[in-house]
C-alpha atoms as a PDB file:
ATOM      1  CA  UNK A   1     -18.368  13.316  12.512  1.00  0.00           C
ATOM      2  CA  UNK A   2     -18.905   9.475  11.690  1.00  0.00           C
ATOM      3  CA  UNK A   3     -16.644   7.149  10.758  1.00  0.00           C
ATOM      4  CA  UNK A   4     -16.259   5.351   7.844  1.00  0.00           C
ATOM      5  CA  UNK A   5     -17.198   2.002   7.555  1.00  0.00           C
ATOM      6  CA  UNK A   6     -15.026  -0.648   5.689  1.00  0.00           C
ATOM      7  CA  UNK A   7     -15.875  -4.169   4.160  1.00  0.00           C
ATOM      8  CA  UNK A   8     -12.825  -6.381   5.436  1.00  0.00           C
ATOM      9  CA  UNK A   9     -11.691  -8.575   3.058  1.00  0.00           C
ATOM     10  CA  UNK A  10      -8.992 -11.259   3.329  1.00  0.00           C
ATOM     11  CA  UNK A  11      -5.822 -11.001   1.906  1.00  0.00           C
ATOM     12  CA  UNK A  12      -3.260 -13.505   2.854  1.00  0.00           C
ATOM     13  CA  UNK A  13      -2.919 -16.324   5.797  1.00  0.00           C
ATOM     14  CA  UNK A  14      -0.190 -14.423   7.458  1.00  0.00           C
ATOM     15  CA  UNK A  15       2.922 -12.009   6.878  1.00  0.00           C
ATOM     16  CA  UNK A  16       5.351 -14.797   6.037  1.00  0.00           C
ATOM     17  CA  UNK A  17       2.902 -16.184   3.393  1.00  0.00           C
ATOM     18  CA  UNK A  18       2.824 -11.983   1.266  1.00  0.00           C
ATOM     19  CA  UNK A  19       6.228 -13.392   0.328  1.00  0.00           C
ATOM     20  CA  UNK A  20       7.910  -9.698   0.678  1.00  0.00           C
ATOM     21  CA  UNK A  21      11.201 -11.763   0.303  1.00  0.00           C
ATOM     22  CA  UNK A  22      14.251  -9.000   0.246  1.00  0.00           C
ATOM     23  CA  UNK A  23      11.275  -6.259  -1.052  1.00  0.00           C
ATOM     24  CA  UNK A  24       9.132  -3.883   0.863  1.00  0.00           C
ATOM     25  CA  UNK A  25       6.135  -3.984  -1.674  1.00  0.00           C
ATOM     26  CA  UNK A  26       3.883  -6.897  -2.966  1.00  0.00           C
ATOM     27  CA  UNK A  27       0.909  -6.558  -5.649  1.00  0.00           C
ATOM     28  CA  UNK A  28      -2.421  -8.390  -4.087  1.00  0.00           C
ATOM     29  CA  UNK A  29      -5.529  -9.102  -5.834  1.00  0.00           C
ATOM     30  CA  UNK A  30      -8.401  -8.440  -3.507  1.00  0.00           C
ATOM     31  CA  UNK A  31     -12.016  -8.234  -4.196  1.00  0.00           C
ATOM     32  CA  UNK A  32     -11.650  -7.667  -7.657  1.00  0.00           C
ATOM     33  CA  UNK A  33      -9.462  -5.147  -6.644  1.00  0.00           C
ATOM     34  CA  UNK A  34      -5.103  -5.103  -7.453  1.00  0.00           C
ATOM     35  CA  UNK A  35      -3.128  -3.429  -4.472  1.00  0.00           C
ATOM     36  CA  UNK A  36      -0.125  -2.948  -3.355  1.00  0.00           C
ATOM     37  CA  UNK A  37       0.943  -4.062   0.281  1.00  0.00           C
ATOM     38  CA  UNK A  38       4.294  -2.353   1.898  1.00  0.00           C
ATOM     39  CA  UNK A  39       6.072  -3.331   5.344  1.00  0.00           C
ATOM     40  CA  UNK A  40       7.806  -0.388   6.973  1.00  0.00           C
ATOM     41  CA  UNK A  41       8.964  -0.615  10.720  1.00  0.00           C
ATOM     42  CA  UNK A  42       7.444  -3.706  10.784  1.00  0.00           C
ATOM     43  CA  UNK A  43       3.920  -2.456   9.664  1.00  0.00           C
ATOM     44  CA  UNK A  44       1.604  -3.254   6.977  1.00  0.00           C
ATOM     45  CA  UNK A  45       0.377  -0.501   4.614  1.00  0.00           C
ATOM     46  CA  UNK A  46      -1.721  -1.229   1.491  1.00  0.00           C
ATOM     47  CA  UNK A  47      -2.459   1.646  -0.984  1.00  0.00           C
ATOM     48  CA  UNK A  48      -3.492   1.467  -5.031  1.00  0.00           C
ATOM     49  CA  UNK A  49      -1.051  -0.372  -7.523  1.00  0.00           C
ATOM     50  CA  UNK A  50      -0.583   2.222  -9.973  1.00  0.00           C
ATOM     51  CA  UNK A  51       0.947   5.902  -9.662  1.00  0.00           C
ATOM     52  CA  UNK A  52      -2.288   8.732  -9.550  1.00  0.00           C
ATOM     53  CA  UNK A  53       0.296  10.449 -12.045  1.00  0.00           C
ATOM     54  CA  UNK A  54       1.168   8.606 -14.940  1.00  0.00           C
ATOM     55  CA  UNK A  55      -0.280   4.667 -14.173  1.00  0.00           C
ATOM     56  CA  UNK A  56       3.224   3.287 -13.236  1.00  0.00           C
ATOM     57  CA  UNK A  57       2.694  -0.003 -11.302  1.00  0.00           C
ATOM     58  CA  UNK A  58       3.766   1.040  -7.966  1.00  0.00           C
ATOM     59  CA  UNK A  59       5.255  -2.592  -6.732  1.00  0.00           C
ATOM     60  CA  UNK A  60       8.177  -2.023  -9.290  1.00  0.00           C
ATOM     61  CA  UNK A  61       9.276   1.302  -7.091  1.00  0.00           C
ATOM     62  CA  UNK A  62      10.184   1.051  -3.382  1.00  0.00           C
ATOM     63  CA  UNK A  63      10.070   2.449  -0.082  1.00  0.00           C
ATOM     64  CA  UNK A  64      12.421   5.402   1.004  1.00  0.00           C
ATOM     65  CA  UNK A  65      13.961   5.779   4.231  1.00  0.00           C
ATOM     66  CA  UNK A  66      11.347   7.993   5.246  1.00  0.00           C
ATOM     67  CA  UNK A  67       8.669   5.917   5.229  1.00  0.00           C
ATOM     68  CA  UNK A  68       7.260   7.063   1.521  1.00  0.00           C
ATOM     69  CA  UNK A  69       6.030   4.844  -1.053  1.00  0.00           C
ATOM     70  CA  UNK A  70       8.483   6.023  -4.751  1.00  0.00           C
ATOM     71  CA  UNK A  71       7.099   5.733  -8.095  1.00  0.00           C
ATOM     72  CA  UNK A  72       9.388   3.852 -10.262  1.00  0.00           C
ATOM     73  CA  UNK A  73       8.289   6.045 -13.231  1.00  0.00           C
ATOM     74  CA  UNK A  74       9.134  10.159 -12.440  1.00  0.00           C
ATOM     75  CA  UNK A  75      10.136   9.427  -8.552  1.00  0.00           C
ATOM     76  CA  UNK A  76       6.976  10.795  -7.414  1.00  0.00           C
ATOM     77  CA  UNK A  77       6.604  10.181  -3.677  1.00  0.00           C
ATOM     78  CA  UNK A  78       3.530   9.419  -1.418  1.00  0.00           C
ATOM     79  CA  UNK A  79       3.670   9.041   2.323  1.00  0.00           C
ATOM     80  CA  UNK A  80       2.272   5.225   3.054  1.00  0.00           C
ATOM     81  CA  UNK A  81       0.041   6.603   6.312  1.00  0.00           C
ATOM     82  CA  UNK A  82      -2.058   8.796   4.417  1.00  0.00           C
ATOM     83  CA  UNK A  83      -0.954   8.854   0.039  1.00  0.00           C
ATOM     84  CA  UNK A  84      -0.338  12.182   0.326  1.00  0.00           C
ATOM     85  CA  UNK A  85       2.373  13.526  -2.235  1.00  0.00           C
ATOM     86  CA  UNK A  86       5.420  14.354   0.157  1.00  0.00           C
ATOM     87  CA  UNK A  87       7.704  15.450  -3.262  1.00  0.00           C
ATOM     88  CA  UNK A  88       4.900  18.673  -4.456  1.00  0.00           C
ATOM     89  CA  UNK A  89       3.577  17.551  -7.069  1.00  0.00           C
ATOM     90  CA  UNK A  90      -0.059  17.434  -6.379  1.00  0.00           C
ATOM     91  CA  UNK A  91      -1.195  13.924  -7.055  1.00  0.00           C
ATOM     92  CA  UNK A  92      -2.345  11.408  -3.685  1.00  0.00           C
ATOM     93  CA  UNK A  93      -2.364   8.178  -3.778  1.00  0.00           C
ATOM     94  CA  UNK A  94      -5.356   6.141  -2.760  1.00  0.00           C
ATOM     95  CA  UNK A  95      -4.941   4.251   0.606  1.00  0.00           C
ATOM     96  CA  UNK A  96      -6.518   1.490   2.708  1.00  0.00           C
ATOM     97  CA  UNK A  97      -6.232   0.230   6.424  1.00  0.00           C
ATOM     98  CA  UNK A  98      -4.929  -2.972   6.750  1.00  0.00           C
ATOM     99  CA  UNK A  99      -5.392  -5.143  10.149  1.00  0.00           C
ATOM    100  CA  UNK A 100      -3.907  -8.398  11.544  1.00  0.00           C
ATOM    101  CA  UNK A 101      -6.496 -10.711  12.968  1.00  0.00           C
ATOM    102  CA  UNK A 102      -4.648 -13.752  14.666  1.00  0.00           C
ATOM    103  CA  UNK A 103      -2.141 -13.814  12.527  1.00  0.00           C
ATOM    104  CA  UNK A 104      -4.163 -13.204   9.114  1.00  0.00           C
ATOM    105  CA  UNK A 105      -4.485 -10.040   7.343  1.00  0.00           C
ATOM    106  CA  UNK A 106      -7.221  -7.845   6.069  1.00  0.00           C
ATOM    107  CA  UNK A 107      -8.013  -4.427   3.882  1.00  0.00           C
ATOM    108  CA  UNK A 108     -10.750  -2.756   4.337  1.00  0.00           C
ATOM    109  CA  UNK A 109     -12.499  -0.960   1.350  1.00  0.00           C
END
């Protein structure tokens, strides 16, 4: 099985300078591309902005206890390691790694 191969693109000088303030989610503009970043335990996720269910920009929802990213729009739920929907609904939500190189972060599409 091969892996996939990603195009690395820079997103932000370091962790500090997201500006996640007292939030868990920031909205990025990458590569033409708007995503949303989330710390959790003190590691980056980045997935698509909007909700695969009804288009609700994700960075107005938050992050449960459990690790899950929640729509601010029906409460939908998607688990930030893989987008799956954790609540049964059906719908997954689009992710991306993310890597810190010396300090600076990266997505890969």
């Amino acid at each position: 099985m091969a892996l996939k191969e990603y195009t690395w693109h820079f997103v932000a000088e370091s962790i500090e300078s997201l500006g996640f303030g007292n939030y868990d989610m920031v909205q990025a503009e990458v590569s033409d591309k708007t995503i949303c970043i989330a710390k959790f335990n003190d590691k980056l996720y980045a997935f698509q902005s909007l909700c695969p269910h009804a288009g609700a920009k994700m960075v107005m929802g938050y992050i449960d206890m459990q690790g899950n990213a929640v729509c601010p729009l029906h409460r939908f739920k998607f688990s930030l390691k893989n987008g799956y929907n954790v609540t049964g609904e059906g719908y997954n939500m689009k992710t991306y790694p993310i890597e810190i190189r010396n300090g600076e972060i990266f997505v890969g599409f």
